[in-house]
C-alpha atoms as a PDB file:
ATOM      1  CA  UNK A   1      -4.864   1.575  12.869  1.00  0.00           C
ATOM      2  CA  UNK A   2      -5.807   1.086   9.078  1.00  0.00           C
ATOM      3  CA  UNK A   3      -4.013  -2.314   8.052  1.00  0.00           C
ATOM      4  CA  UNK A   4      -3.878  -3.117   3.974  1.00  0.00           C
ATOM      5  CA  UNK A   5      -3.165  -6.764   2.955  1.00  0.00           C
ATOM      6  CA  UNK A   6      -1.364  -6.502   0.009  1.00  0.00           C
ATOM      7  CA  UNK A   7      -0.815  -8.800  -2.876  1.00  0.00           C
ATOM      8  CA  UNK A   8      -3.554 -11.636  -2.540  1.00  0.00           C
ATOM      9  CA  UNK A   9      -3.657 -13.345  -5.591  1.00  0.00           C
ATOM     10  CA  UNK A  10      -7.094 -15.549  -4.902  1.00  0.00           C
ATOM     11  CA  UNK A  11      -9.818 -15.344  -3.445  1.00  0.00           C
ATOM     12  CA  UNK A  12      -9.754 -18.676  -1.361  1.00  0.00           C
ATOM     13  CA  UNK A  13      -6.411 -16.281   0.659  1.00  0.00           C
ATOM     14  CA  UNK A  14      -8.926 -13.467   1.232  1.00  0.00           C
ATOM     15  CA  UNK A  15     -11.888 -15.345   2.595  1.00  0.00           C
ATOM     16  CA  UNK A  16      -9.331 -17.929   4.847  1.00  0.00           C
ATOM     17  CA  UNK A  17      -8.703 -14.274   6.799  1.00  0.00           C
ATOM     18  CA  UNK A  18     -11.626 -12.783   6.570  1.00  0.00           C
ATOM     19  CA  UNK A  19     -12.553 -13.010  10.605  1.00  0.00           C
ATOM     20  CA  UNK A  20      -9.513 -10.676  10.497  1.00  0.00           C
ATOM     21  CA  UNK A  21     -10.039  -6.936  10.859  1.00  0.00           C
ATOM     22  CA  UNK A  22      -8.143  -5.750   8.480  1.00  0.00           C
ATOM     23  CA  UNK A  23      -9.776  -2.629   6.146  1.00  0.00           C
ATOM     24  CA  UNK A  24      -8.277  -2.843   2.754  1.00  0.00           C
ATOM     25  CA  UNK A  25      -6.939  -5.627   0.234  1.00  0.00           C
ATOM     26  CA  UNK A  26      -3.871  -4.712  -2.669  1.00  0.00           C
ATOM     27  CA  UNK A  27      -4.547  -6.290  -6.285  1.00  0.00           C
ATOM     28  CA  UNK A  28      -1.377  -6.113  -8.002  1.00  0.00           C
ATOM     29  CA  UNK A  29      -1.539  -5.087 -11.650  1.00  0.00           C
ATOM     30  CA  UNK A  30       2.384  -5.162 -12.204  1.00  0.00           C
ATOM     31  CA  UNK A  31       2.776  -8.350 -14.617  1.00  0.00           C
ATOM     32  CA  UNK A  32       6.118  -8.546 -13.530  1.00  0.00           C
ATOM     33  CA  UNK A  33       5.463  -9.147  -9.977  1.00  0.00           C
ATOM     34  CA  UNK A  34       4.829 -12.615  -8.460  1.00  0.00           C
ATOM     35  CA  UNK A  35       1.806 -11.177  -7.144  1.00  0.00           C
ATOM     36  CA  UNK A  36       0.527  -9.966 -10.446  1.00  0.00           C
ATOM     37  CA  UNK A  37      -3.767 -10.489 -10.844  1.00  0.00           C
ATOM     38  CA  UNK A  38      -5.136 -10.451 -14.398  1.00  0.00           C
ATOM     39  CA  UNK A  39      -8.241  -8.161 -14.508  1.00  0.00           C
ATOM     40  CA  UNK A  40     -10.644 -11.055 -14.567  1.00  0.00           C
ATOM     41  CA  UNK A  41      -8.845 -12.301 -11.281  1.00  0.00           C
ATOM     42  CA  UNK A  42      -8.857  -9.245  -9.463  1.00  0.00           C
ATOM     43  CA  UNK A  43     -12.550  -8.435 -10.706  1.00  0.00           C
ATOM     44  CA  UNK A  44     -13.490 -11.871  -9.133  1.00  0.00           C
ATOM     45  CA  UNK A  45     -11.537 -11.583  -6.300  1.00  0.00           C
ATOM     46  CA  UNK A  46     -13.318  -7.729  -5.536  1.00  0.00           C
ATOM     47  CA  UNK A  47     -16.884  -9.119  -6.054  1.00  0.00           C
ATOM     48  CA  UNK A  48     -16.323 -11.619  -3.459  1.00  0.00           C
ATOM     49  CA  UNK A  49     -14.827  -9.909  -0.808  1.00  0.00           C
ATOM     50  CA  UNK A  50     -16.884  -8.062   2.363  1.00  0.00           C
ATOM     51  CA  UNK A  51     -18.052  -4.447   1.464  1.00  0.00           C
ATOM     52  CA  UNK A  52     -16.139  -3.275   4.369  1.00  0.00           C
ATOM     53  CA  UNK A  53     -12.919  -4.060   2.780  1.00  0.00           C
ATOM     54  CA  UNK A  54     -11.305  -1.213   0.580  1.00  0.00           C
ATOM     55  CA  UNK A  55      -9.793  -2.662  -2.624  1.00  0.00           C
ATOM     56  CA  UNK A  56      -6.823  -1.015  -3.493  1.00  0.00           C
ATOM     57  CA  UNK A  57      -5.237  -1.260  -7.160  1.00  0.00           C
ATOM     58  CA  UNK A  58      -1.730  -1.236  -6.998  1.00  0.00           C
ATOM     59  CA  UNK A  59      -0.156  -0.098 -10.078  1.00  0.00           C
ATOM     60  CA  UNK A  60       3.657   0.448 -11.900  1.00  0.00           C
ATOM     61  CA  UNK A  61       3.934   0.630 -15.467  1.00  0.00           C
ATOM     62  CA  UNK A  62      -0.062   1.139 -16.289  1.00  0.00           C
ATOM     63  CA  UNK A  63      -1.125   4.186 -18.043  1.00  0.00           C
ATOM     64  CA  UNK A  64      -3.755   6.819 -16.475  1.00  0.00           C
ATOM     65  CA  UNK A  65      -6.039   5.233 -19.214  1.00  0.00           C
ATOM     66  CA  UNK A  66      -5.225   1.724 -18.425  1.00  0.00           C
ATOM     67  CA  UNK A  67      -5.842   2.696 -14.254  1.00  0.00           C
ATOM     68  CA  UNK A  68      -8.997   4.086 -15.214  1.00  0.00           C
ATOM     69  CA  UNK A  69     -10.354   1.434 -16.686  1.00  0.00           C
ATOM     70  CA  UNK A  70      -9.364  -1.142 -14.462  1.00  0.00           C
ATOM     71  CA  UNK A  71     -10.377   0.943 -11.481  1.00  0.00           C
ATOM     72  CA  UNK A  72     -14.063   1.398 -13.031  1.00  0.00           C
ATOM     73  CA  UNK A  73     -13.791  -2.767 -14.134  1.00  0.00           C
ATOM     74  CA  UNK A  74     -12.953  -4.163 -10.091  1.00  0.00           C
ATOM     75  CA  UNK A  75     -14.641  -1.770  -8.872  1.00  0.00           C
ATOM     76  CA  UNK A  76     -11.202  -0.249  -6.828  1.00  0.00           C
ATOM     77  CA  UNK A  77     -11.356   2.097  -4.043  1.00  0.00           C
ATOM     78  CA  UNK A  78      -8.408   3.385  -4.180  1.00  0.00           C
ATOM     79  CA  UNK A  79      -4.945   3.738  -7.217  1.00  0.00           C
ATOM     80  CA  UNK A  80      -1.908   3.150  -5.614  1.00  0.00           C
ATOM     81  CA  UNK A  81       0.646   4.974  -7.886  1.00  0.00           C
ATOM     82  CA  UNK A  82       3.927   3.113  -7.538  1.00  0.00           C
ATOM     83  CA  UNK A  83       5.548   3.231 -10.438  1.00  0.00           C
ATOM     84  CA  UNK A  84       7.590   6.305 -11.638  1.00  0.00           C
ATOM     85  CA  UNK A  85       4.549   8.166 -12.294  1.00  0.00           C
ATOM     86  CA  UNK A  86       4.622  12.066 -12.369  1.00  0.00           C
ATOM     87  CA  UNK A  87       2.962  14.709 -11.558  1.00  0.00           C
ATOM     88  CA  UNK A  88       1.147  15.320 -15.188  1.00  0.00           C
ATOM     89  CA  UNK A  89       0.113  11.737 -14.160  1.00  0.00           C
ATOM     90  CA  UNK A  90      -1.683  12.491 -10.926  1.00  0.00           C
ATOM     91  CA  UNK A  91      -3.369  15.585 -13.151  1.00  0.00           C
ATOM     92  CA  UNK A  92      -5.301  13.151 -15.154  1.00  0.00           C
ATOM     93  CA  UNK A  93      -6.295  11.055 -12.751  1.00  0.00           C
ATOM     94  CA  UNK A  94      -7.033  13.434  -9.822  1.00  0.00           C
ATOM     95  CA  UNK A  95     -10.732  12.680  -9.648  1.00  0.00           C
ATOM     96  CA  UNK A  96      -9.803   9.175  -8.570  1.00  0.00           C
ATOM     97  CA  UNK A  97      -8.744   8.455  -5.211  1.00  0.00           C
ATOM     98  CA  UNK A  98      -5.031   8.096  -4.896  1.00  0.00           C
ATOM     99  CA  UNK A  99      -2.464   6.782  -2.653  1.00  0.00           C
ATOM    100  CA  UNK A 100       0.810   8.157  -3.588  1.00  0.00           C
ATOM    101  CA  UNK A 101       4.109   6.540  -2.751  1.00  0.00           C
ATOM    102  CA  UNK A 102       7.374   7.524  -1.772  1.00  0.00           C
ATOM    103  CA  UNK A 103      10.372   5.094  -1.512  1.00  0.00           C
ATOM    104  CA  UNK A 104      12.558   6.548   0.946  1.00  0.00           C
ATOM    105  CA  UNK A 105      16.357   5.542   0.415  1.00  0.00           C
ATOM    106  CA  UNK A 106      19.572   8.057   1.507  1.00  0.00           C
ATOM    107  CA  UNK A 107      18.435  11.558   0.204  1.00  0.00           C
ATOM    108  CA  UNK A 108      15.375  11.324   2.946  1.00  0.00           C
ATOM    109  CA  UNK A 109      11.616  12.852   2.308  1.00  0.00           C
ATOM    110  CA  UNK A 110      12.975  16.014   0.170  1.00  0.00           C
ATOM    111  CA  UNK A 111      11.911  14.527  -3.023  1.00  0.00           C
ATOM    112  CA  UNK A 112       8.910  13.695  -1.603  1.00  0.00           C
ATOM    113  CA  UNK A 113       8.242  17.395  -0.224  1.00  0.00           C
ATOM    114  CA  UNK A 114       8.502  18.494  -3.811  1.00  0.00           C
ATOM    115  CA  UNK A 115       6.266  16.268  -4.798  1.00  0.00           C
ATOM    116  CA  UNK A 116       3.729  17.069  -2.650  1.00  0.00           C
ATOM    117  CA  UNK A 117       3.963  20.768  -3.058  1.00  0.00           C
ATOM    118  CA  UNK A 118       3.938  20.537  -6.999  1.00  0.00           C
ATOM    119  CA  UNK A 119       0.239  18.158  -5.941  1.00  0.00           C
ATOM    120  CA  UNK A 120      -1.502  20.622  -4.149  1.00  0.00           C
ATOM    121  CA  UNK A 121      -0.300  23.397  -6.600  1.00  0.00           C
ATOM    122  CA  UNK A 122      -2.224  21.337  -8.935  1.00  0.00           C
ATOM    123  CA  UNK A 123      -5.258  20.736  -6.293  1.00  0.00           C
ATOM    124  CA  UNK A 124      -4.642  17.221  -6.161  1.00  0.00           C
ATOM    125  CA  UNK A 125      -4.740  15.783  -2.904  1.00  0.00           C
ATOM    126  CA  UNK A 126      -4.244  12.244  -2.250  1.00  0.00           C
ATOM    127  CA  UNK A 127      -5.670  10.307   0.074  1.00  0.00           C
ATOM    128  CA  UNK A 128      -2.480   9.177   1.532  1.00  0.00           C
ATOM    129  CA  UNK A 129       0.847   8.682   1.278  1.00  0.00           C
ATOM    130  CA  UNK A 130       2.217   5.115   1.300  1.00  0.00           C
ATOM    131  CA  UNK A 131       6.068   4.833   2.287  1.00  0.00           C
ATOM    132  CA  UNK A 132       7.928   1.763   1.079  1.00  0.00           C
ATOM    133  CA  UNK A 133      11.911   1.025   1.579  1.00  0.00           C
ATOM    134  CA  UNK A 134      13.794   2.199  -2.013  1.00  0.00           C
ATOM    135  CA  UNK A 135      15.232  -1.081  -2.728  1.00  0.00           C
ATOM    136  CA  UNK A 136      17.272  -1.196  -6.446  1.00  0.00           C
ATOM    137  CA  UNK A 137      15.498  -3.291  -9.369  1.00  0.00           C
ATOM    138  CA  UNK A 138      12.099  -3.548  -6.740  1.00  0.00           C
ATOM    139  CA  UNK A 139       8.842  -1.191  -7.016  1.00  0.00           C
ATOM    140  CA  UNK A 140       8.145  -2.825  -3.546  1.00  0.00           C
ATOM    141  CA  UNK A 141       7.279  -6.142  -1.814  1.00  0.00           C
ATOM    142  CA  UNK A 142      11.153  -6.269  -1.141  1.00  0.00           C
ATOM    143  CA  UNK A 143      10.559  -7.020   2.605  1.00  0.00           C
ATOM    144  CA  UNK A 144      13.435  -4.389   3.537  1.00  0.00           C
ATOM    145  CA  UNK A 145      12.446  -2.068   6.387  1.00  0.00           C
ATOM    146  CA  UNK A 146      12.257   1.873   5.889  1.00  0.00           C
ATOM    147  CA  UNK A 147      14.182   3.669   8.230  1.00  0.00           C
ATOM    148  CA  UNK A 148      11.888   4.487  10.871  1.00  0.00           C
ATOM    149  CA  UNK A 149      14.025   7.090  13.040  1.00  0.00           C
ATOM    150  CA  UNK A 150      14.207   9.273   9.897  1.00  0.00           C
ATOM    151  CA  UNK A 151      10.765   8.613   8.607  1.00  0.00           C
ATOM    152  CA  UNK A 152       9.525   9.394  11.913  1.00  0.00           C
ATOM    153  CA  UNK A 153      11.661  13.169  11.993  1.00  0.00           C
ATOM    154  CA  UNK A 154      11.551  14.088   8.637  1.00  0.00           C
ATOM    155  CA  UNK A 155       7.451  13.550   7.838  1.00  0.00           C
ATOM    156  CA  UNK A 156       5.432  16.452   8.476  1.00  0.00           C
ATOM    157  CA  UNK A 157       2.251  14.797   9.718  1.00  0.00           C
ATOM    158  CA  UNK A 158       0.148  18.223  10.393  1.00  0.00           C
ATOM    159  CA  UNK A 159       0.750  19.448   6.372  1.00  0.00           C
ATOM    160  CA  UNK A 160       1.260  16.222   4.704  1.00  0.00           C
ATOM    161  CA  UNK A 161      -1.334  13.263   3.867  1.00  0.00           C
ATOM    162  CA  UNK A 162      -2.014  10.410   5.829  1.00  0.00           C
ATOM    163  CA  UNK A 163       1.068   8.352   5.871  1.00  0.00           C
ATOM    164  CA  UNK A 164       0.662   4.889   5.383  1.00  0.00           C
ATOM    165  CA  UNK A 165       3.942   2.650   6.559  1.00  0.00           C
ATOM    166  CA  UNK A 166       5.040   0.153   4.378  1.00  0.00           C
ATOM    167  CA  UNK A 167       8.269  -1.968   4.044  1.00  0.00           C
ATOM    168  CA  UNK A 168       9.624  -5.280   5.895  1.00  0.00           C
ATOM    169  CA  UNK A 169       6.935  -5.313   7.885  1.00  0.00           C
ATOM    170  CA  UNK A 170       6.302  -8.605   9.788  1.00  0.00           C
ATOM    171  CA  UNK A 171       4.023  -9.946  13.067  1.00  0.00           C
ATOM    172  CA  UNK A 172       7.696  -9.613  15.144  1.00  0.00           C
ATOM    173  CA  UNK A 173       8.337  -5.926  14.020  1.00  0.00           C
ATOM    174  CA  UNK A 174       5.063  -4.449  12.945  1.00  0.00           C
ATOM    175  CA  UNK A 175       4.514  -2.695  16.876  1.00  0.00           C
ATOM    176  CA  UNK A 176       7.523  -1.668  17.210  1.00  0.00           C
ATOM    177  CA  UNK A 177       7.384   0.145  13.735  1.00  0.00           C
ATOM    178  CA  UNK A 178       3.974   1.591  14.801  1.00  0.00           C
ATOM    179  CA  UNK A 179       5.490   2.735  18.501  1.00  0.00           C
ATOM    180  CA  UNK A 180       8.603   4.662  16.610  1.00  0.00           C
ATOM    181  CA  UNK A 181       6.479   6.545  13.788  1.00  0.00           C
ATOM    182  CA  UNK A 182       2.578   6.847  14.391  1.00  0.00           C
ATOM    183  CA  UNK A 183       1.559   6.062  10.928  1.00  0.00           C
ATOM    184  CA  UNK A 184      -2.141   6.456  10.580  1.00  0.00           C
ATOM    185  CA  UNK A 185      -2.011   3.098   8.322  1.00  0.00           C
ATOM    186  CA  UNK A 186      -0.088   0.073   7.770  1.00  0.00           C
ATOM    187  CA  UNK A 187       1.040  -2.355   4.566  1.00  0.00           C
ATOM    188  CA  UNK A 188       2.073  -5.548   4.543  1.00  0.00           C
ATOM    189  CA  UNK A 189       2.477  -8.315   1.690  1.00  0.00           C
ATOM    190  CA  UNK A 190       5.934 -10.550   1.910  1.00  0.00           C
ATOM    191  CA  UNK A 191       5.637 -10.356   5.811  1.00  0.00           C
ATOM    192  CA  UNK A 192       2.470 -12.409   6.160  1.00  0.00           C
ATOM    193  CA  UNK A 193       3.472 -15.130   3.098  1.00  0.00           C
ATOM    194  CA  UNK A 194       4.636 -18.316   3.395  1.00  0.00           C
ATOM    195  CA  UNK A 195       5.639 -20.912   0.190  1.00  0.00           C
ATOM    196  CA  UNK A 196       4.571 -17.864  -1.992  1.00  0.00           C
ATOM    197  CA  UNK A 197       1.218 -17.848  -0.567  1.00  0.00           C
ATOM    198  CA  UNK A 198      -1.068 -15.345   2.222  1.00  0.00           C
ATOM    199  CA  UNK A 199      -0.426 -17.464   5.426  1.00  0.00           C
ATOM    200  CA  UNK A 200      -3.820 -17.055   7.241  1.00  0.00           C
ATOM    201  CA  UNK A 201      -1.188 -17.839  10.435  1.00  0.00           C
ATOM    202  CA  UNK A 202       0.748 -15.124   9.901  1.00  0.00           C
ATOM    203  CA  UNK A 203      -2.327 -12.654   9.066  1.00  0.00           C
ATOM    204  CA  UNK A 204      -3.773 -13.483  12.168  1.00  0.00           C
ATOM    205  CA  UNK A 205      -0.138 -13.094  14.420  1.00  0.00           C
ATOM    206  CA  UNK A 206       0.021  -9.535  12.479  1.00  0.00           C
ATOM    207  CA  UNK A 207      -3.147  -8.635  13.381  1.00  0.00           C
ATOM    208  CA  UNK A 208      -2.974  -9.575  17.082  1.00  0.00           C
ATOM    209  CA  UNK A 209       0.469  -7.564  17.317  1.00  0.00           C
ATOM    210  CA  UNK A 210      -1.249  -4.850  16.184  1.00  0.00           C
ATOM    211  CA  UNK A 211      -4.474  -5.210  17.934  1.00  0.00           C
ATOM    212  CA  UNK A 212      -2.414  -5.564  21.519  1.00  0.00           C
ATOM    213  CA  UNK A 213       1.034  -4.151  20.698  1.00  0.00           C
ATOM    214  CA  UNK A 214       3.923  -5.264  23.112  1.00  0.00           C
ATOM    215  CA  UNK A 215       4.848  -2.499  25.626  1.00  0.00           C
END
């Protein structure tokens, strides 16, 4: 099970976890969000963590040319589009590996579909597809769960990218979400904070639930 760590804001969080098996970090280049990195920061924060450990750029209201450049500055492994970004979008930055996210809300996965076909049309194919809960006035980080029944039914996991769970996810929920819909990947950031922080507590309880899931 890949397991991203999203949102660390330090380095001191990162290395407190790092006997933790985890394979990928988020930097979050959103100013708006409490989790928000400056490019120095993240750039520090990258050099310093184990070259095991994907680094992930998460990013909003960036342009392509603003995600290029920080991705070639950290040193990212991976863009994580979530903003409202389009296909056109994608286009420009197809040579870089992307994570493309969906927020699932009431009208299900059919937007997504779309998506997806109008992608490979295009011959982009991203690396993965990162579902988050569609929460009003939030990109994500929200802490509300995705629906897992209908995520489960309605992704089509032979055509469609990796799919990467996001959403709510906490040490008391996160086998349980992996029992109902066999993502390939999970995300978690508000579910393993306390006082605003990375809790290296609740890193490690996430880990272990995921390392020896509950029956």
């Amino acid at each position: 099970m890949w397991v991203k760590i999203c949102g660390f804001t330090n380095l001191e969080d990162v290395q407190a976890v790092a006997s933790e098996e985890f394979h990928a970090i988020g930097l979050n280049f959103y100013r708006q969000s409490p989790r928000y990195v400056s490019d120095e920061r993240a750039r520090q924060i990258a050099a310093g963590v184990n070259a095991s450990v994907s680094k992930v750029g998460v990013f909003v209201d960036a342009t392509p040319d603003e995600i290029r450049r920080i991705f070639n500055l950290v040193s990212l492994d991976y863009v994580q589009l979530h903003g409202d970004y389009s296909i056109d979008d994608a286009i420009t930055l197809r040579d870089l590996p992307i994570i493309w996210v969906h927020r699932l809300g009431p009208d299900g996965l059919a937007e997504l579909e779309s998506e997806l076909e109008q992608l490979a049309e295009a011959e982009v194919f991203p690396e993965a597809c990162l579902i988050d809960a569609r929460v009003k006035g939030s990109w994500g980080g929200s802490g509300q769960v995705v629906d897992w029944d209908r995520l489960a039914t309605e992704y089509n996991f032979e055509s469609w990218p990796r799919l990467i769970l996001a959403g709510g996810l906490v040490p008391e929920n996160v086998a349980q979400a992996i029992q109902k819909v066999h993502p390939w990947g999970v995300d978690v950031a508000s579910g393993v904070e306390q006082d605003g922080k990375k809790s290296a507590r609740l890193v490690h309880a996430f880990m272990e639930q995921i390392e020896q899931p509950k029956a």
